[in-house]
Each structure stands twice: as C-alpha cells, then as structure tokens.
Protein backbone atom coordinates (compact mmCIF):
# COMPACT_ATOMS: atom_id res chain seq x y z
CA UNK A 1 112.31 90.99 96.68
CA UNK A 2 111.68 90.31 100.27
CA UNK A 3 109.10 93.67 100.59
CA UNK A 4 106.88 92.26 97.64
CA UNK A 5 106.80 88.82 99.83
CA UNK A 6 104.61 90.20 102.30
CA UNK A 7 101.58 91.42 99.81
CA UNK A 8 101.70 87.99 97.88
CA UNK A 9 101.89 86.40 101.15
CA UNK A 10 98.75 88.07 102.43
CA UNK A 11 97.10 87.59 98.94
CA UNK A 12 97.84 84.04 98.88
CA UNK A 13 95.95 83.72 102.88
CA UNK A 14 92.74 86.00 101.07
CA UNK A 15 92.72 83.87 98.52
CA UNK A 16 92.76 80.40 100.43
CA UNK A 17 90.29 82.36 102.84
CA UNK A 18 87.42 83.53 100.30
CA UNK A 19 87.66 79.64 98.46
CA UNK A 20 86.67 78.22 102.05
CA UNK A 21 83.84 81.34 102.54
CA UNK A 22 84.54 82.03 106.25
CA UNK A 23 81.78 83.51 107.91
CA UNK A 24 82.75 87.20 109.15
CA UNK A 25 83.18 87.88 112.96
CA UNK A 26 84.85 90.13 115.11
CA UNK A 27 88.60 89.19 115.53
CA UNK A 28 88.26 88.74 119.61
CA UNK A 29 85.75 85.75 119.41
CA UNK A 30 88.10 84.05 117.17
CA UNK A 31 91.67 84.91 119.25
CA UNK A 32 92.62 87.67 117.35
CA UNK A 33 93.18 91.44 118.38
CA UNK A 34 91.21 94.05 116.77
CA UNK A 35 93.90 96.52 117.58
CA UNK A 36 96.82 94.94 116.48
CA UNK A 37 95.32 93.79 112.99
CA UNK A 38 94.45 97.59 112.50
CA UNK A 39 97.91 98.26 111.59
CA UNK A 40 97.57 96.14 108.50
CA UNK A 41 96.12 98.69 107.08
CA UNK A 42 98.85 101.62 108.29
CA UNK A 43 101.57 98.81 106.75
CA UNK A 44 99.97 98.01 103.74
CA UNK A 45 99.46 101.73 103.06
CA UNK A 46 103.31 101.91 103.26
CA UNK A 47 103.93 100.02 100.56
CA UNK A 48 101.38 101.83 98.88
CA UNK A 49 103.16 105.17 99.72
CA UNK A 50 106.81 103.77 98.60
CA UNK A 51 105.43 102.94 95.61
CA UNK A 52 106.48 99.16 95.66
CA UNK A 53 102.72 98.47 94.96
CA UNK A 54 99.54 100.72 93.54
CA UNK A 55 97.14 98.86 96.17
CA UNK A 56 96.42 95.87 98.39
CA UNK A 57 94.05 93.40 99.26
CA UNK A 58 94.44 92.01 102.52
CA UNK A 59 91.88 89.03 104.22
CA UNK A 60 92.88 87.54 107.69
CA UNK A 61 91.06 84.19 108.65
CA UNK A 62 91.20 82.38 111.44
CA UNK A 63 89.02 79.39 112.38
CA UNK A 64 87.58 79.80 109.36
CA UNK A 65 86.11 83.11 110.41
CA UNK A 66 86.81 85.99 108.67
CA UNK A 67 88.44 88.42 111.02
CA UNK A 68 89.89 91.43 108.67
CA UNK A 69 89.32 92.21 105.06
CA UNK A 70 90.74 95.34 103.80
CA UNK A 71 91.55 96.77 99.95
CA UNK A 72 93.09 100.09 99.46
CA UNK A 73 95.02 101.97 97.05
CA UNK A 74 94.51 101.28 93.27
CA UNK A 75 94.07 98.64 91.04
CA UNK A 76 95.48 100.42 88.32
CA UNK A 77 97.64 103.66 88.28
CA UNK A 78 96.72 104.76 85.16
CA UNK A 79 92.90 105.07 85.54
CA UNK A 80 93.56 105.46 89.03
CA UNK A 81 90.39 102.63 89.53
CA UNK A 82 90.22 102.38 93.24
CA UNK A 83 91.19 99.20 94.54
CA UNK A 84 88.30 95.91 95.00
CA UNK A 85 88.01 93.06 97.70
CA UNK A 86 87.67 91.40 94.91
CA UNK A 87 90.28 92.48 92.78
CA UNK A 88 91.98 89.84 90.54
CA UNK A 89 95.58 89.58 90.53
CA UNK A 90 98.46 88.48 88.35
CA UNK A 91 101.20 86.77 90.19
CA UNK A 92 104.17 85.15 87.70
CA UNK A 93 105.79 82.70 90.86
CA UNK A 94 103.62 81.33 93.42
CA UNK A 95 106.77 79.57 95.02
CA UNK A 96 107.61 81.99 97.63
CA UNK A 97 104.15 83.16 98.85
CA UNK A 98 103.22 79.60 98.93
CA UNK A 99 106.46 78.08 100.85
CA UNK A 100 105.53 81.31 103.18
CA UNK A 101 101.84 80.47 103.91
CA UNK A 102 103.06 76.78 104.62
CA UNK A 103 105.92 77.93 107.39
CA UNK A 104 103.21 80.26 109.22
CA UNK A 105 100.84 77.30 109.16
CA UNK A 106 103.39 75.26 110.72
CA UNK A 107 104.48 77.71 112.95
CA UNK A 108 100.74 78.43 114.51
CA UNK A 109 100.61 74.68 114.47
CA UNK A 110 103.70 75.08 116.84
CA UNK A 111 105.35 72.09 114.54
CA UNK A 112 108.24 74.97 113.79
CA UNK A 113 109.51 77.68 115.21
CA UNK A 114 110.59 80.88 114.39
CA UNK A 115 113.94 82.24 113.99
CA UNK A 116 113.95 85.69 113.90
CA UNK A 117 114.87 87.87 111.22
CA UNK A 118 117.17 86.61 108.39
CA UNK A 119 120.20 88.17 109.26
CA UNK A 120 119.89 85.51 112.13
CA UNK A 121 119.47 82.88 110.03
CA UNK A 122 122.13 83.56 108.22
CA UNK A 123 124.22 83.60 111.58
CA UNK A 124 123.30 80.24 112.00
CA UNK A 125 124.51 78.91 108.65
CA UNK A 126 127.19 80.46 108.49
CA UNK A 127 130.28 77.81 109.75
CA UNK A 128 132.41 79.04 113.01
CA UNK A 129 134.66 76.77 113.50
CA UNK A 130 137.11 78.16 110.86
C-alpha cells in the first residue's frame, strides 16, 4: 500500500497545483533543482515498469510556479492510450494522499519534522522499558 502512496501523493500536489494555475518557470528561480526533479521521471517510470501503475502524472509547484510537469506511461492498458497532463483519475480514498500532502506542507513550513523511514517510527513507539 505504501508504493501506491507516492503516485496519489504526487497526484493530489498536480491537482492542488493546476486549480491555483501556477505560471511555469524554471525550477532554479523558484529554489528548486532541475537535476534532482529529473529523477521523477526515472522513479515514476519504475512504478510504471513493476507494473504497480500503467502511467503517471506528476506536477511539482512551488511558489505557485510551476516547476515540473511530467505524464508518462498509459492511461489505459488495454488501448494502450498514451498517458495526458490532463488525464482524469479515479481515486476510491483520498485519506492517505491527503494526510500526506498536509505533513510535507508542514514539514517545508518547518512546523514538523521528519522522522525518517517508518521502520524508525516504529522504533520510537515501540515501549523499552519492558
């Protein structure tokens, strides 16, 4: 469940994005690196390749400029219709992309912090005192 968080995640951002129309930019003059958002695409494609999703439709915005906006693989595998920036999806629960957006907000917002990866987190709840 956790590898189908990220897509939905990043859908959730492109959709929130494209309602506020950010004007597009290059991703230096609004604090982002060109380089490093390039492997969105080689990650995405992953889950493309595993076959945990036919395609993806990433947007990164920041400042309300737009700063990436990729689509690849299909929308559907039958008809093998190559996938849109526009694309509409159907997503059953919003719950966990949502709570996800909000702790990244908060996290840029420096008003949380992050842990690490969840096998840490579950360190931490996890009572030592036996």
């Amino acid at each position: 469940m956790r590898t189908l968080l990220a897509p939905f995640a990043c859908y959730l951002l492109a959709v929130t994005a494209l309602a506020a129309r950010p004007e597009p930019t290059k991703p230096e003059e609004a604090g982002m690196s060109a380089e490093r958002l390039k492997r969105m695409t080689a990650a995405m494609q992953r889950y493309i390749d595993r076959g945990e999703v036919p395609g993806t439709v990433v947007l990164v915005a920041r400042r309300g400029r737009l700063v990436y906006l990729n689509a690849q693989g299909v929308m559907d595998v039958d008809s093998k219709a190559p996938m849109r920036r526009d694309t509409i999806f159907l997503i059953a629960s919003m719950t966990k992309p949502i709570t996800a957006v909000a702790l990244m907000m908060l996290v840029e917002e420096g008003r949380a912090r992050h842990l690490g990866p969840r096998h840490e987190l579950d360190k931490l709840s996890t009572d030592s005192r036996g």
